[in-house]
Protein backbone atom coordinates (compact mmCIF):
# COMPACT_ATOMS: atom_id res chain seq x y z
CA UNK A 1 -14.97 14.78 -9.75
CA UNK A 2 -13.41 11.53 -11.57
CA UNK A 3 -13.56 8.25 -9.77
CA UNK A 4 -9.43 8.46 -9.13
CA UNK A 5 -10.28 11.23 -7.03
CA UNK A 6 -13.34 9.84 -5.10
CA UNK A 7 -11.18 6.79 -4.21
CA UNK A 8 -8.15 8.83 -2.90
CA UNK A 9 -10.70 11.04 -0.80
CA UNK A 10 -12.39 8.22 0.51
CA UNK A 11 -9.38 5.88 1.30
CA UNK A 12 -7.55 8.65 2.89
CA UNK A 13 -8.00 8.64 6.11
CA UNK A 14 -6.98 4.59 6.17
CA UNK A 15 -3.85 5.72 4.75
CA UNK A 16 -3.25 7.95 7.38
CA UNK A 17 -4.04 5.75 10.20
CA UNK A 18 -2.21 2.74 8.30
CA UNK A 19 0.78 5.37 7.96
CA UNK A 20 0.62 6.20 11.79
CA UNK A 21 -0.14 2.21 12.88
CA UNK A 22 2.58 1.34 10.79
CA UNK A 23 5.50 3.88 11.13
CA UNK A 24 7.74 1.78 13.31
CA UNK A 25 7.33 -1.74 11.76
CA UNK A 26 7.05 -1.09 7.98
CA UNK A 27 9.38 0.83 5.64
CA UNK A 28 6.41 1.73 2.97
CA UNK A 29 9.15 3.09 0.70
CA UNK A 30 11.45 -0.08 0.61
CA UNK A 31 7.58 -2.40 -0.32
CA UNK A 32 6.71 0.80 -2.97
CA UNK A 33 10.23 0.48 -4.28
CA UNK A 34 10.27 -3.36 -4.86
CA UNK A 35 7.23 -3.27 -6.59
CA UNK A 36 8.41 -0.22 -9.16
CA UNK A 37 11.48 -2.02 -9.67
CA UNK A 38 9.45 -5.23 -10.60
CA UNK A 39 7.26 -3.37 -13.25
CA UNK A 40 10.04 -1.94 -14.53
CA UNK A 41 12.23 -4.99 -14.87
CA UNK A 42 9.05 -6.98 -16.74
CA UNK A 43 8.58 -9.16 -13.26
CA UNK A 44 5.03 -8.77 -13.40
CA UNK A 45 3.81 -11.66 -11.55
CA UNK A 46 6.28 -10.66 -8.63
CA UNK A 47 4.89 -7.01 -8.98
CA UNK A 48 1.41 -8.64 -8.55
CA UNK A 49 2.83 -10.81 -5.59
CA UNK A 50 4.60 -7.79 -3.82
CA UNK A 51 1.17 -5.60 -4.44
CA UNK A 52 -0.85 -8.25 -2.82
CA UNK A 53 1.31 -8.76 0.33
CA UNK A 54 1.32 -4.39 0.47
CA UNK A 55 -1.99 -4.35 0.43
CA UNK A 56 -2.51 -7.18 2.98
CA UNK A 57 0.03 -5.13 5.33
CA UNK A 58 -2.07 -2.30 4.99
CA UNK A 59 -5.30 -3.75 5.87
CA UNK A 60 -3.70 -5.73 8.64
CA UNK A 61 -2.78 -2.25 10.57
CA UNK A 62 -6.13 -0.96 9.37
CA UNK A 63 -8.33 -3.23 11.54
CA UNK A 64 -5.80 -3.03 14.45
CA UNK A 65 -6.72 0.18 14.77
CA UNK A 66 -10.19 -0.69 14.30
């Protein structure tokens, strides 16, 4: 099994309590569409910015439901 598929396996079930934590208060979509349209515009330090602050968001509804 590659390492791209350990990761997803093992981060999994965060995503899916981050998903259900997070449902009503985030629009995952709108934060994975800024960030596309970042890279793809050559905005990488805003790309890097907007990854960072997902990422935070996501950890922050992790250890709620902690």
């Amino acid at each position: 099994m590659c390492f791209s598929s350990q990761l997803y396996d093992q981060t999994y079930r965060f995503r899916q309590l981050a998903a259900q934590a997070a449902y009503k208060r985030r629009n995952e979509l709108d934060e994975h569409r800024a960030i596309f349209d970042a890279v793809m515009s050559g905005r990488l330090d805003d790309a890097r910015t907007l990854l960072a602050e997902h990422y935070r968001r996501a950890a922050r509804v992790v250890e709620l439901k902690s």
